[in-house]
C-alpha atoms as a PDB file:
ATOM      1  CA  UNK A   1       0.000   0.000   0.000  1.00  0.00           C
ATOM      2  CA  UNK A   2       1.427   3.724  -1.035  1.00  0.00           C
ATOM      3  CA  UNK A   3       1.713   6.275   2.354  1.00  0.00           C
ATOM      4  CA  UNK A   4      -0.323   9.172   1.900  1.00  0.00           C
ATOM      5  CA  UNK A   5       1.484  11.492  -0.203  1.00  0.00           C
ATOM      6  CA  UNK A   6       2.485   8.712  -2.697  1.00  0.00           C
ATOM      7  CA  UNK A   7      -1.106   7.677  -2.859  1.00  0.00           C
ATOM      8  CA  UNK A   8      -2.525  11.390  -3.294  1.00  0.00           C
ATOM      9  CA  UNK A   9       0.259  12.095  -6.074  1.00  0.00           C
ATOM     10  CA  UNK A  10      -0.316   8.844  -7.449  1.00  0.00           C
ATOM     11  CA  UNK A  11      -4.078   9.547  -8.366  1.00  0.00           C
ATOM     12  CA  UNK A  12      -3.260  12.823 -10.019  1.00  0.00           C
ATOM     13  CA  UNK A  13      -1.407  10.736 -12.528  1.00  0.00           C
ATOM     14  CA  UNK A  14       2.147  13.039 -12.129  1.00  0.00           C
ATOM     15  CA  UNK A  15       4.162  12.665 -15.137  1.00  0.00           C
ATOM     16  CA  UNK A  16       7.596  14.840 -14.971  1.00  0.00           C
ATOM     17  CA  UNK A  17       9.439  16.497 -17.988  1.00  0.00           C
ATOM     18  CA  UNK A  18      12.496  17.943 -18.817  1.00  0.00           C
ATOM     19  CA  UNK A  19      12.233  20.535 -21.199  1.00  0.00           C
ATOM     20  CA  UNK A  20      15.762  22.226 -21.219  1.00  0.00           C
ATOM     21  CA  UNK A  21      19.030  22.574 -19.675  1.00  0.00           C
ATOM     22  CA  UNK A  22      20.333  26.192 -20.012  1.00  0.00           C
ATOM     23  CA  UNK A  23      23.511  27.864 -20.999  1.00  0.00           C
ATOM     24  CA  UNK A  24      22.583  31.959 -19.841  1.00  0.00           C
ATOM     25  CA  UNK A  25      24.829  34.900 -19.887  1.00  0.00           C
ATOM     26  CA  UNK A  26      23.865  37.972 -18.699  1.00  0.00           C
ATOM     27  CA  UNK A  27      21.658  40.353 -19.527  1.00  0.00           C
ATOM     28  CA  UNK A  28      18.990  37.432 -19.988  1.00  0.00           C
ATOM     29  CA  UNK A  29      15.238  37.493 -19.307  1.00  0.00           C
ATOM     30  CA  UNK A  30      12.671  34.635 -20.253  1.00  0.00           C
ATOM     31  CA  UNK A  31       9.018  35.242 -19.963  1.00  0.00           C
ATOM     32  CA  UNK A  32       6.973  31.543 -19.220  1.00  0.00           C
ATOM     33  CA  UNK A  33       3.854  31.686 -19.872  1.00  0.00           C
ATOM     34  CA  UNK A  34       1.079  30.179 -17.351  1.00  0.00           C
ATOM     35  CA  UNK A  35      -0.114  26.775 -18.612  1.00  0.00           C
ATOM     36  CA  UNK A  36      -2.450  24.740 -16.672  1.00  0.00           C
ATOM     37  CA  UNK A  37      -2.602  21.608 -15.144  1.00  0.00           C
ATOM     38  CA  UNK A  38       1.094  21.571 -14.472  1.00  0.00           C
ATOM     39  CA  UNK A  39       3.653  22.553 -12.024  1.00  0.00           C
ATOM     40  CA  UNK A  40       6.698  24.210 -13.173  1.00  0.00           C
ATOM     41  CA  UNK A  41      10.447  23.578 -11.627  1.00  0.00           C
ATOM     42  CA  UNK A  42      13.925  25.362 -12.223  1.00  0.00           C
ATOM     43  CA  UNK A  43      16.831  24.235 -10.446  1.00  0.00           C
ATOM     44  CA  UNK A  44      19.700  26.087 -10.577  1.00  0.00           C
ATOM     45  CA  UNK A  45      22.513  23.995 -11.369  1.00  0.00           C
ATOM     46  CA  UNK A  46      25.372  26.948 -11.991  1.00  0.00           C
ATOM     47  CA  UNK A  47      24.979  30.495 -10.956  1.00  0.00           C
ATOM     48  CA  UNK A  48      21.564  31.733 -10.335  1.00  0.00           C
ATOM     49  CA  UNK A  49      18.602  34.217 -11.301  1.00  0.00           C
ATOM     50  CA  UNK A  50      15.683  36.268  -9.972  1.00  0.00           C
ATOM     51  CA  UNK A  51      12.278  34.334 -10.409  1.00  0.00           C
ATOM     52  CA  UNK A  52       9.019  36.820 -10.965  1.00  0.00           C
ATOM     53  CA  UNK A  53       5.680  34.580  -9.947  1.00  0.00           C
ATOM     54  CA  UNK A  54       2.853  36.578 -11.987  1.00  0.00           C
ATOM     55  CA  UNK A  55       0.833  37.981  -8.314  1.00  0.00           C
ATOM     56  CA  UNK A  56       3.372  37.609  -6.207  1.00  0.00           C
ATOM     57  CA  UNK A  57       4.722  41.598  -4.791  1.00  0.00           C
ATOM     58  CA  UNK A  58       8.840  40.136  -4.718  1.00  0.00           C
ATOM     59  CA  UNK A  59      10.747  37.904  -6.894  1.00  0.00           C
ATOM     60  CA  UNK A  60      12.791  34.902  -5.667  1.00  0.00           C
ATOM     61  CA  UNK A  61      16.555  35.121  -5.605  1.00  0.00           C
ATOM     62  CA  UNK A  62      17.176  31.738  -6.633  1.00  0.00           C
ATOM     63  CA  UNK A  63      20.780  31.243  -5.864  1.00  0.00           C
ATOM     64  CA  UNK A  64      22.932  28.244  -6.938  1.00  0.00           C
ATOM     65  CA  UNK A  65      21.471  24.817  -5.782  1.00  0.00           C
ATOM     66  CA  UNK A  66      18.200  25.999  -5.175  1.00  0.00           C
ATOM     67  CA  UNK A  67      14.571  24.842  -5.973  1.00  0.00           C
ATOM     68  CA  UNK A  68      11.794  26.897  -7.119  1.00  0.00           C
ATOM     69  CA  UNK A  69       8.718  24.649  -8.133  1.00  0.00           C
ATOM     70  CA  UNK A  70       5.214  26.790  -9.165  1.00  0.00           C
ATOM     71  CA  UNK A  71       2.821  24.434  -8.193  1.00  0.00           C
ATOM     72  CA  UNK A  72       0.114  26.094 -10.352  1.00  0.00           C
ATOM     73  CA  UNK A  73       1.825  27.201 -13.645  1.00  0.00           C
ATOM     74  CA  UNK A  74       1.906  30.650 -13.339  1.00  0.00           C
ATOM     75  CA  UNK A  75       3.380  32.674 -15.470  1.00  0.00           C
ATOM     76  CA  UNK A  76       6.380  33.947 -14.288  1.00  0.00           C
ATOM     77  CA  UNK A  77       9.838  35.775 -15.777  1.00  0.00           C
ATOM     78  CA  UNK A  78      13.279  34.449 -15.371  1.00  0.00           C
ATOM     79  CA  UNK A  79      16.355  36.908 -15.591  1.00  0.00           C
ATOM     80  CA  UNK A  80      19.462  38.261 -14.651  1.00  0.00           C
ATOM     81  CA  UNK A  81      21.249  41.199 -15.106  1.00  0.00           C
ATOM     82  CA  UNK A  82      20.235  44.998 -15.893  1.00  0.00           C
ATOM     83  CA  UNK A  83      17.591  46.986 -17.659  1.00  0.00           C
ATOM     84  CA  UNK A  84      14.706  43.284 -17.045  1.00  0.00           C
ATOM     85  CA  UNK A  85      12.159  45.579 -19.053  1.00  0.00           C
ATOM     86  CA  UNK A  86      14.475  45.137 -22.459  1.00  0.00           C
ATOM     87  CA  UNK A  87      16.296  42.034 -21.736  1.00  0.00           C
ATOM     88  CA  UNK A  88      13.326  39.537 -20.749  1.00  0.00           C
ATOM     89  CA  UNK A  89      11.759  37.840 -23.671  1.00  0.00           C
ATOM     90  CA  UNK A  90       8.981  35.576 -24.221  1.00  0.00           C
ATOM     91  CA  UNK A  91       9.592  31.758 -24.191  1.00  0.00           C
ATOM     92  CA  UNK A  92       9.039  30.955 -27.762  1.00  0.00           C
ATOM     93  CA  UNK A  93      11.344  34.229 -28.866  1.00  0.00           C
ATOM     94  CA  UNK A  94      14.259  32.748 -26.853  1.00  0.00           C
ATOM     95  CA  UNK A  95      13.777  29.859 -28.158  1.00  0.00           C
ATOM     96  CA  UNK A  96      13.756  31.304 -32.127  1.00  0.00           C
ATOM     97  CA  UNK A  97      17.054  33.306 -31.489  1.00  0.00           C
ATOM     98  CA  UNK A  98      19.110  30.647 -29.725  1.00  0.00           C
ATOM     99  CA  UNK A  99      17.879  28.275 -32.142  1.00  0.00           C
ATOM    100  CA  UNK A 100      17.616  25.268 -29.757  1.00  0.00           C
ATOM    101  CA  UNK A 101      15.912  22.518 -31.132  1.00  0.00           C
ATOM    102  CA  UNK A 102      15.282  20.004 -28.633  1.00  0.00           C
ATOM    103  CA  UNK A 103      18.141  18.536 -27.271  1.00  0.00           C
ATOM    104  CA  UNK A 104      20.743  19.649 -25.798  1.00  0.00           C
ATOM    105  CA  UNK A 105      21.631  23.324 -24.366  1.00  0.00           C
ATOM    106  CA  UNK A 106      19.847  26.323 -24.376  1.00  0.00           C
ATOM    107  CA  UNK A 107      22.252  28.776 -24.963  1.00  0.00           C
ATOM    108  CA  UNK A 108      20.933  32.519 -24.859  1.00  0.00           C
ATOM    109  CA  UNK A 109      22.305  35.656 -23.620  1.00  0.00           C
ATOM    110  CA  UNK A 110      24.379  38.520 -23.504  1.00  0.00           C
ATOM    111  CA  UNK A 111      28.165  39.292 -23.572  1.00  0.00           C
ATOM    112  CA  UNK A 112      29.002  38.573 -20.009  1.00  0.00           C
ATOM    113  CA  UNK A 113      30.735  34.956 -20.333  1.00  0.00           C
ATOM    114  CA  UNK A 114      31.590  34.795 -16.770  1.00  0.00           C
ATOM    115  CA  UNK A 115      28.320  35.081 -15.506  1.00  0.00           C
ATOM    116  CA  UNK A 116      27.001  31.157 -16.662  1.00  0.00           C
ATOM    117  CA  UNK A 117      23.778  30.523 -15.212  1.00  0.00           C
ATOM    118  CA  UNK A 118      22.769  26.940 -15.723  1.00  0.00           C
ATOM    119  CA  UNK A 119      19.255  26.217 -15.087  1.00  0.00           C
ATOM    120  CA  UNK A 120      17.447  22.910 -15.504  1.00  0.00           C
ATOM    121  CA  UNK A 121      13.996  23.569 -16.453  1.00  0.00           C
ATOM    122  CA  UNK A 122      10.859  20.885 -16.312  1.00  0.00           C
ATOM    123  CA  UNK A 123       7.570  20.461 -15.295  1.00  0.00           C
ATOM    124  CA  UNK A 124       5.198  18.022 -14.145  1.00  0.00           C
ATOM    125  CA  UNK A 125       1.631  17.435 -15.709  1.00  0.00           C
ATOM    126  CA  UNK A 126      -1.576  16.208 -13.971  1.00  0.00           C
ATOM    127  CA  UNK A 127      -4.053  14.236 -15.101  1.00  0.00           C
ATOM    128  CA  UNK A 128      -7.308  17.716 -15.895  1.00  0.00           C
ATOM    129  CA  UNK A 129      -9.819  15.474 -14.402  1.00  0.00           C
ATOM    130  CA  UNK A 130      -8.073  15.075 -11.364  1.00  0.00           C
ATOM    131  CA  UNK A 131      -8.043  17.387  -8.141  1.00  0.00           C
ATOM    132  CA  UNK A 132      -6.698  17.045  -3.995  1.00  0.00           C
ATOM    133  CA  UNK A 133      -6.612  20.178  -1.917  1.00  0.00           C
ATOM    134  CA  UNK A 134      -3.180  19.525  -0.586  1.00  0.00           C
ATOM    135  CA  UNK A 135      -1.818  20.184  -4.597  1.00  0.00           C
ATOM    136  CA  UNK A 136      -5.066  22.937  -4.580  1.00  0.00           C
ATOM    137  CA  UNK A 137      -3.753  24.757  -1.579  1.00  0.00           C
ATOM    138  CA  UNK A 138       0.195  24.986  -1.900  1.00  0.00           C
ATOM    139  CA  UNK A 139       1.407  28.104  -2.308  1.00  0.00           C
ATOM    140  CA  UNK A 140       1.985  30.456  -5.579  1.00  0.00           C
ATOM    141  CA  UNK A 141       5.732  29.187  -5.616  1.00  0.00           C
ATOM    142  CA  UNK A 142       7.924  26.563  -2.862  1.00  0.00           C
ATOM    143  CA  UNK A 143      11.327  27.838  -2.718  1.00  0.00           C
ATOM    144  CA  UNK A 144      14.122  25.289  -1.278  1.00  0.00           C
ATOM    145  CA  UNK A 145      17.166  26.659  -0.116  1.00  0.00           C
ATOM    146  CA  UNK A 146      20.234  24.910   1.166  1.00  0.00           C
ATOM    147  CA  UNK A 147      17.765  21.873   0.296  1.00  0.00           C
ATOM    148  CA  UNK A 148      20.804  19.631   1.034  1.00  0.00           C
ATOM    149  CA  UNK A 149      20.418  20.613   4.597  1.00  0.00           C
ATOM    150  CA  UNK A 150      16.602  21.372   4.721  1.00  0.00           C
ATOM    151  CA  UNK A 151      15.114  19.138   2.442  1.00  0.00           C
ATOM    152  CA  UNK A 152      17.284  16.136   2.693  1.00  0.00           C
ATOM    153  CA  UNK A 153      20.625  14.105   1.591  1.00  0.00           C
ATOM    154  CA  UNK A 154      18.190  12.665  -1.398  1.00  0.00           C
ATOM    155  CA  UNK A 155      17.103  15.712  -2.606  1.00  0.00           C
ATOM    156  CA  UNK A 156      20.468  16.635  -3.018  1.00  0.00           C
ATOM    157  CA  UNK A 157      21.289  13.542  -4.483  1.00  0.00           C
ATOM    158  CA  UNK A 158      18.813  13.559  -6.859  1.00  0.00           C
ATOM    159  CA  UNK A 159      18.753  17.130  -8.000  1.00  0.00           C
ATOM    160  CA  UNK A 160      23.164  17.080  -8.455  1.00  0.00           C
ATOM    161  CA  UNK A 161      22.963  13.678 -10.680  1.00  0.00           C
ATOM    162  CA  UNK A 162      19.983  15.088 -12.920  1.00  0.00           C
ATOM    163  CA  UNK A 163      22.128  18.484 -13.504  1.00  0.00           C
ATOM    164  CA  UNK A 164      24.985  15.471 -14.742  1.00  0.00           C
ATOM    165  CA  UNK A 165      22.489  13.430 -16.826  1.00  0.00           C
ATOM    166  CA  UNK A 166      20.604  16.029 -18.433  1.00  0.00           C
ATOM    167  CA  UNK A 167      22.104  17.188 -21.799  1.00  0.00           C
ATOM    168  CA  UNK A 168      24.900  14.924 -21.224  1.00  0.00           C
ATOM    169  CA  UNK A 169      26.988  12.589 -23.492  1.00  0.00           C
ATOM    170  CA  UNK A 170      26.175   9.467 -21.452  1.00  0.00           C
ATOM    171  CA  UNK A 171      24.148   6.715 -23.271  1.00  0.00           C
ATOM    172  CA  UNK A 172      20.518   7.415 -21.395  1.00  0.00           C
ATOM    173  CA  UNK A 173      21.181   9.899 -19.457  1.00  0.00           C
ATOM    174  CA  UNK A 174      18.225  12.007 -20.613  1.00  0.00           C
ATOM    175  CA  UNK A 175      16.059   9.221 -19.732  1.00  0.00           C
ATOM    176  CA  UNK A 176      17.492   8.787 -16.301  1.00  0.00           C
ATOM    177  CA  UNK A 177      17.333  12.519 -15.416  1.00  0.00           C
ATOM    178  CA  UNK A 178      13.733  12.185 -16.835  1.00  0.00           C
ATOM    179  CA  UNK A 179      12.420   9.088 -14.290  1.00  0.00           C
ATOM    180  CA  UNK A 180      14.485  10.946 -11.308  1.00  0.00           C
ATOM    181  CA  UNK A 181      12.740  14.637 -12.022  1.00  0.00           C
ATOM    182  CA  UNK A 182       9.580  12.761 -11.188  1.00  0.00           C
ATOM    183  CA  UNK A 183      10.692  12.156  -7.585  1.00  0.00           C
ATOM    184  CA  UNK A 184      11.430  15.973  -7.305  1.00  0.00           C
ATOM    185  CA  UNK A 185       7.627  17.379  -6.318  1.00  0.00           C
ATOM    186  CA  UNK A 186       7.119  14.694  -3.751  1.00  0.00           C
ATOM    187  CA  UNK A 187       9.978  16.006  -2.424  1.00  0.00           C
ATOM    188  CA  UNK A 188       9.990  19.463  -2.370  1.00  0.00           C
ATOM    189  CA  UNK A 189       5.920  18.962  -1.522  1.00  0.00           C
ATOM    190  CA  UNK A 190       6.907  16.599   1.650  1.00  0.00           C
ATOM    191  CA  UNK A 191       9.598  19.691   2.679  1.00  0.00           C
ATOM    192  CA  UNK A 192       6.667  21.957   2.410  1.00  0.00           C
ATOM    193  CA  UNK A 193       4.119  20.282   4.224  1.00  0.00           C
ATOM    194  CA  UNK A 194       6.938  19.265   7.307  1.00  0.00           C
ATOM    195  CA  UNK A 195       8.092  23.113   7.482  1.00  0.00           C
ATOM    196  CA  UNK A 196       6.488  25.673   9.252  1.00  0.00           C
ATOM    197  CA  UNK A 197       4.258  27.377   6.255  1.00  0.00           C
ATOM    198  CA  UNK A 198       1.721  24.501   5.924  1.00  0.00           C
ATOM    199  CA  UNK A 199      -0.623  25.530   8.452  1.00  0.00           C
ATOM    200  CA  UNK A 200      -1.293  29.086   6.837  1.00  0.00           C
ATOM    201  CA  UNK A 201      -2.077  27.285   3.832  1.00  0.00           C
ATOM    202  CA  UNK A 202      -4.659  25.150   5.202  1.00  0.00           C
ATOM    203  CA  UNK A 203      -2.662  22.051   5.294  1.00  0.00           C
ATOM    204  CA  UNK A 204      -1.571  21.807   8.828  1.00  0.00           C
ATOM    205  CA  UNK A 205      -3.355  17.768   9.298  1.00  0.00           C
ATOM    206  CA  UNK A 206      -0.443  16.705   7.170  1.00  0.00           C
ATOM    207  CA  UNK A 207       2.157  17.868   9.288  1.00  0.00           C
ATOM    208  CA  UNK A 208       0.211  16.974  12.728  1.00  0.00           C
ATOM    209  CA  UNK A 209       1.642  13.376  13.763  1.00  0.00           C
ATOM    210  CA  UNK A 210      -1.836  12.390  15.045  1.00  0.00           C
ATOM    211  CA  UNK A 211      -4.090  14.015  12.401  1.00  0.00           C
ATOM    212  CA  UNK A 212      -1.560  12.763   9.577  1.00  0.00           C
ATOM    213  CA  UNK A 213      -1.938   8.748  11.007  1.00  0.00           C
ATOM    214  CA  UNK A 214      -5.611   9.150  10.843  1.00  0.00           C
ATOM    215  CA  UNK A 215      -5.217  10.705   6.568  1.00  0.00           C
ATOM    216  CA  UNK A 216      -3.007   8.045   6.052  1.00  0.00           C
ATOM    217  CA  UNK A 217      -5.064   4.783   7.756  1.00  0.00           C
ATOM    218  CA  UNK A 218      -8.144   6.244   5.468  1.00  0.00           C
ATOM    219  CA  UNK A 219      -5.738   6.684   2.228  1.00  0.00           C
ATOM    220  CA  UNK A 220      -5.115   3.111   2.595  1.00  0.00           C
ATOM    221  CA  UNK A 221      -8.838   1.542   2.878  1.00  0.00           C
ATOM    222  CA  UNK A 222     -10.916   4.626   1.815  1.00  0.00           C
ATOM    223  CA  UNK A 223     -13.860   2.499   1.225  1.00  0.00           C
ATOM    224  CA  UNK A 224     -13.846   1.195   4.482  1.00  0.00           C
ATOM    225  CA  UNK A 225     -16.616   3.005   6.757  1.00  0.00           C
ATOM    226  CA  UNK A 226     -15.214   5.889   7.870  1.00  0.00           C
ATOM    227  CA  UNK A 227     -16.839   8.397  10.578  1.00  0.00           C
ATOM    228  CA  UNK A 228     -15.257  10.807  12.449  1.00  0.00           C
ATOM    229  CA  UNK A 229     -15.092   8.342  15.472  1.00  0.00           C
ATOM    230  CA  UNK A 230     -13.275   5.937  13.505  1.00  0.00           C
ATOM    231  CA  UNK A 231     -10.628   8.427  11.981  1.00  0.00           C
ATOM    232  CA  UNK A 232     -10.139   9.504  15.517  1.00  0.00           C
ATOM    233  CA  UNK A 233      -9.614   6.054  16.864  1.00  0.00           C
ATOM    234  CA  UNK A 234      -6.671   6.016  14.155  1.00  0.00           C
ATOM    235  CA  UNK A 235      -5.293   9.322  15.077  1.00  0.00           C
ATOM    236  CA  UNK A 236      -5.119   8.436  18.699  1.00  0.00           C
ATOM    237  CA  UNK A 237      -7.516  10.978  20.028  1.00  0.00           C
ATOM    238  CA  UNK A 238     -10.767  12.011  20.988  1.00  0.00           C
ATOM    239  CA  UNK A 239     -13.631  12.144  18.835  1.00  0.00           C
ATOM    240  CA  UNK A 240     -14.498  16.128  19.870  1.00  0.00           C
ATOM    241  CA  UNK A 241     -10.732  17.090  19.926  1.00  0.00           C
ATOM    242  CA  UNK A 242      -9.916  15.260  16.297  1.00  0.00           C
ATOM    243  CA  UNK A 243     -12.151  16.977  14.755  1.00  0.00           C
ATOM    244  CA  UNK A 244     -11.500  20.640  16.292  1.00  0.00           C
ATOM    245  CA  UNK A 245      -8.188  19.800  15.187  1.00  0.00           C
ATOM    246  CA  UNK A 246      -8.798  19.109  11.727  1.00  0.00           C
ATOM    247  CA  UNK A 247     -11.078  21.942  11.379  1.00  0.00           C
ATOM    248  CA  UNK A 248      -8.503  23.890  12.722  1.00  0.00           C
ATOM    249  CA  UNK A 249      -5.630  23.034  10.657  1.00  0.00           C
ATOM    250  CA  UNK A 250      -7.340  22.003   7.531  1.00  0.00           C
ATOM    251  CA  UNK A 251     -10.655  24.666   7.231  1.00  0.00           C
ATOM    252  CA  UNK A 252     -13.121  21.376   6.044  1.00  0.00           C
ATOM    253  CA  UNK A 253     -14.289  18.718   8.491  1.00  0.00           C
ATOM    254  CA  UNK A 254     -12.740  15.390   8.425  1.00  0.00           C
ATOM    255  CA  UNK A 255     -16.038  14.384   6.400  1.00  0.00           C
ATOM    256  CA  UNK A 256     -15.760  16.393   3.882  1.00  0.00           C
ATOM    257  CA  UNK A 257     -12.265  15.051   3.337  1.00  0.00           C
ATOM    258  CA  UNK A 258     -12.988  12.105   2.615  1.00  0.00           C
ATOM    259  CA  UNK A 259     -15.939  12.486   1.051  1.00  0.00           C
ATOM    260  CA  UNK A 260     -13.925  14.515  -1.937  1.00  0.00           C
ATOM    261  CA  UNK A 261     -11.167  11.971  -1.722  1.00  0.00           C
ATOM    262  CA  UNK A 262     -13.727   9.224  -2.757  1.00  0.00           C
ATOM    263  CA  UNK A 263     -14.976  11.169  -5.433  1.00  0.00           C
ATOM    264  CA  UNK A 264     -11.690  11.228  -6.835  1.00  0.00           C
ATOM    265  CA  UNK A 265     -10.909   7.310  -6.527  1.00  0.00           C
ATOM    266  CA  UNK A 266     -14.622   7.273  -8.489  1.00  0.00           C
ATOM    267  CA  UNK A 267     -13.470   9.690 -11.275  1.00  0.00           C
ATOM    268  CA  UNK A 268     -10.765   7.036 -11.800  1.00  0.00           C
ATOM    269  CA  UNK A 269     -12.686   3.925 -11.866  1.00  0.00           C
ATOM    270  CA  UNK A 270     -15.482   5.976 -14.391  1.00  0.00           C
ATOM    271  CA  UNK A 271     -12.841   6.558 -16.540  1.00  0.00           C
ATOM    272  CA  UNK A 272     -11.487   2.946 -17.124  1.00  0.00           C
ATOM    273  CA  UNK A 273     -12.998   0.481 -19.929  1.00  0.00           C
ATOM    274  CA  UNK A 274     -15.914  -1.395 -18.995  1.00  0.00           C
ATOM    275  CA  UNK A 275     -16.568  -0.065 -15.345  1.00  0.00           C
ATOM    276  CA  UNK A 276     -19.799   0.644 -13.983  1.00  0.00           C
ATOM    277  CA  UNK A 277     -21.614   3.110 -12.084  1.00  0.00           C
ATOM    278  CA  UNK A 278     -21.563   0.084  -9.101  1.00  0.00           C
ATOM    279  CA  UNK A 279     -17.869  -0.460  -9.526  1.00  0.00           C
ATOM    280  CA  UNK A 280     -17.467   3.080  -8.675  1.00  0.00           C
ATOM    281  CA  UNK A 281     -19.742   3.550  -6.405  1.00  0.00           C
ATOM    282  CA  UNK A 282     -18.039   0.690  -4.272  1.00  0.00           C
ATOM    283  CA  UNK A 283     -14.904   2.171  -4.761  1.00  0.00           C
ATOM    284  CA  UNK A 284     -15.803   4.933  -2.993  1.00  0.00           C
ATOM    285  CA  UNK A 285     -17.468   3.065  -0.231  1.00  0.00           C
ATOM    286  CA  UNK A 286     -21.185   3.316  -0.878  1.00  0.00           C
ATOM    287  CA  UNK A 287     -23.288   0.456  -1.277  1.00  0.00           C
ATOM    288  CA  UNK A 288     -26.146   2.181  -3.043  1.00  0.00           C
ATOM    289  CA  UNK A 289     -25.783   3.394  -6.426  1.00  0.00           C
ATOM    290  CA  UNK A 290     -28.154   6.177  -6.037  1.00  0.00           C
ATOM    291  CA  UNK A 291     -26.749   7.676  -2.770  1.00  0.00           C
ATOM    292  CA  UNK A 292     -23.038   7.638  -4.394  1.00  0.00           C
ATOM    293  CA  UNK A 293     -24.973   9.093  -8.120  1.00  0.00           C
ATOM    294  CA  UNK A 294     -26.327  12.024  -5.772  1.00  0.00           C
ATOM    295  CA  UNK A 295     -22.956  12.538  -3.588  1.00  0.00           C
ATOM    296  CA  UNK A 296     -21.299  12.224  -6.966  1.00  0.00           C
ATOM    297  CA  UNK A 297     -23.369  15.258  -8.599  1.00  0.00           C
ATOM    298  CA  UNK A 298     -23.185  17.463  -4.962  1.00  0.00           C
ATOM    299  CA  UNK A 299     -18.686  17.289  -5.491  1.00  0.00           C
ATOM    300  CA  UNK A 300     -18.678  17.890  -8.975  1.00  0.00           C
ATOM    301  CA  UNK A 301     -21.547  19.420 -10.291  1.00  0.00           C
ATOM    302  CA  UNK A 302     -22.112  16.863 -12.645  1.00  0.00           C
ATOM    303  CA  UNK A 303     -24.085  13.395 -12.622  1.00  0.00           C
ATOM    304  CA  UNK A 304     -21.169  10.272 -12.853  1.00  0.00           C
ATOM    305  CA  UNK A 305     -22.564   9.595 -16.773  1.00  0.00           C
ATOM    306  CA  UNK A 306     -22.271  12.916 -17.741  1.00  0.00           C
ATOM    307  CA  UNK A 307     -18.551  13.027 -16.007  1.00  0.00           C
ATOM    308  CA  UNK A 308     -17.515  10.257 -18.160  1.00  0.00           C
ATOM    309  CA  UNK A 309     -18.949  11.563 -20.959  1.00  0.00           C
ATOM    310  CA  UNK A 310     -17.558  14.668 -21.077  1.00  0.00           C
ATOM    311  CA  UNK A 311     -13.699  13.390 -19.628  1.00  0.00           C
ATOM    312  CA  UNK A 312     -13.919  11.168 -23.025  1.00  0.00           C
ATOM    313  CA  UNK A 313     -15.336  13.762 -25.350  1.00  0.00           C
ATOM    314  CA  UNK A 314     -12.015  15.951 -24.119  1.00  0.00           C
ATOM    315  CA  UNK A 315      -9.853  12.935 -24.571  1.00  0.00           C
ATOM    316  CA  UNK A 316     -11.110  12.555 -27.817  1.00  0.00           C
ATOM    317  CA  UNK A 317     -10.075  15.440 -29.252  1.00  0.00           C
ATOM    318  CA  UNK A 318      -6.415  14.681 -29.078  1.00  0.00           C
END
């Protein structure tokens, strides 16, 4: 059985990707443009580079060896150097003038040879039809510094040997740096949610020891027959003080947690060849069709037929 985050990350169907490796000399400025669906991720390898999140009042001075993952896919610049106004650039104009193709580096810039900033830039897609409120509530950007130190000896590990494979000469090497980026947003999402910031974000039960054992015995049978007694039983506490708690730290009741959760695990079973409305509605932990067709409809705002039906007409279409 996957531990919470795994199973939660799982269900949103993350796929990572690599799109370049950078070569930038100042003056440089690249303007990404918001995309949905997807976080983005720069990790800067050599050198580093101020990071503008569209609606955020400050940009991030991402210095060499940090992390900057926008869990949303914000637009947002990336530049270094003077006069940002001329020098940043949208995406697909970089692109043009370097005339990168692909593979390899990214090389853009100005004259300034000694001022390398080596950037390895990816993102990682979700499946549209899925949603959790711990990917829903994290903040515009999650910036890891010193992350050897903060976020782990593996992070490190794992961020210095995909700066070596990516680009390199190495038979597979963009493959392995591929598979490995995929490990990164657990990563820098399990930093996130263990540091101090979760709790203004409304994610505080997955940092709680107590409220966290209770998340992760439902993750694991969520069709069992979960009440708010039971979930406390699992968190070690008392019915009345589990669910202040969760209230507290999460804004939703304990209910409504896992009544969206189960939605999702029925979005999933909809969507595979020759299930029915029963298969999902057992799923999900409901033994009546028409009780799980009607708690379905409240989540969503659509019946589970017309769900299906319109995931596949989308699907279709590419």
């Amino acid at each position: 059985m996957l531990d919470l985050l795994s199973d939660i990350l799982t269900n949103l169907s993350m796929r990572g990707t690599i799109y370049f490796r950078t070569s930038f000399t100042k003056p440089w400025g690249v303007a990404v443009p918001s995309y949905e669906n997807v976080a983005r991720f720069h990790f800067a390898h050599r050198g580093g580079c101020l990071v503008r999140v569209n609606g955020v009042a400050e940009p991030v001075d991402m210095a060499q060896g940090d992390l900057v993952i926008i869990p949303h896919g914000a637009a947002h610049d990336l530049y270094c150097g003077h006069d940002p106004a001329r020098t940043i650039m949208p995406l697909d104009a970089v692109l043009e003038a370097s005339g990168f193709n692909g593979t390899g580096v990214l090389v853009y810039g100005g004259d300034e040879q000694h001022s390398e900033t080596q950037l390895i830039c990816g993102h990682f897609a979700f499946d549209p039809s899925a949603r959790h409120i711990l990917m829903e509530r994290l903040p515009p950007f999650i910036h890891l510094k010193n992350y050897g130190e903060n976020a782990g000896r593996w992070m490190e590990a794992t961020l210095r040997m995909i700066g070596e494979e990516t680009g390199g000469k190495k038979m597979g090497g963009d493959l392995i740096a591929l598979k490995m980026s995929e490990t990164i947003l657990a990563q820098a999402v399990r930093s996130f949610i263990e540091g101090d910031d979760a709790l203004a974000w409304g994610l505080g039960a997955f940092a709680d020891k107590n409220l966290s054992r209770a998340l992760d015995a439902f993750h694991k049978t969520p069709a069992n027959s979960w009440t708010v007694e039971t979930l406390a039983q699992a968190a070690g506490m008392s019915r009345t003080g589990f669910a202040v708690q969760f209230q507290k730290t999460m804004d939703m009741t304990p209910i409504d947690y896992v009544t969206k959760w189960r939605m999702e695990i029925a979005k999933k079973v909809l969507l595979t060849n020759g299930s029915s409305l029963t298969d999902a509605a057992e799923s999900a932990g409901y033994a009546s069709d028409s009780a799980f067709a009607r708690t379905f409809k409240k989540e969503s705002g659509m019946s589970p037929a017309e769900f299906r039906k319109s995931i596949l007409a989308d699907r279709s279409q590419f």
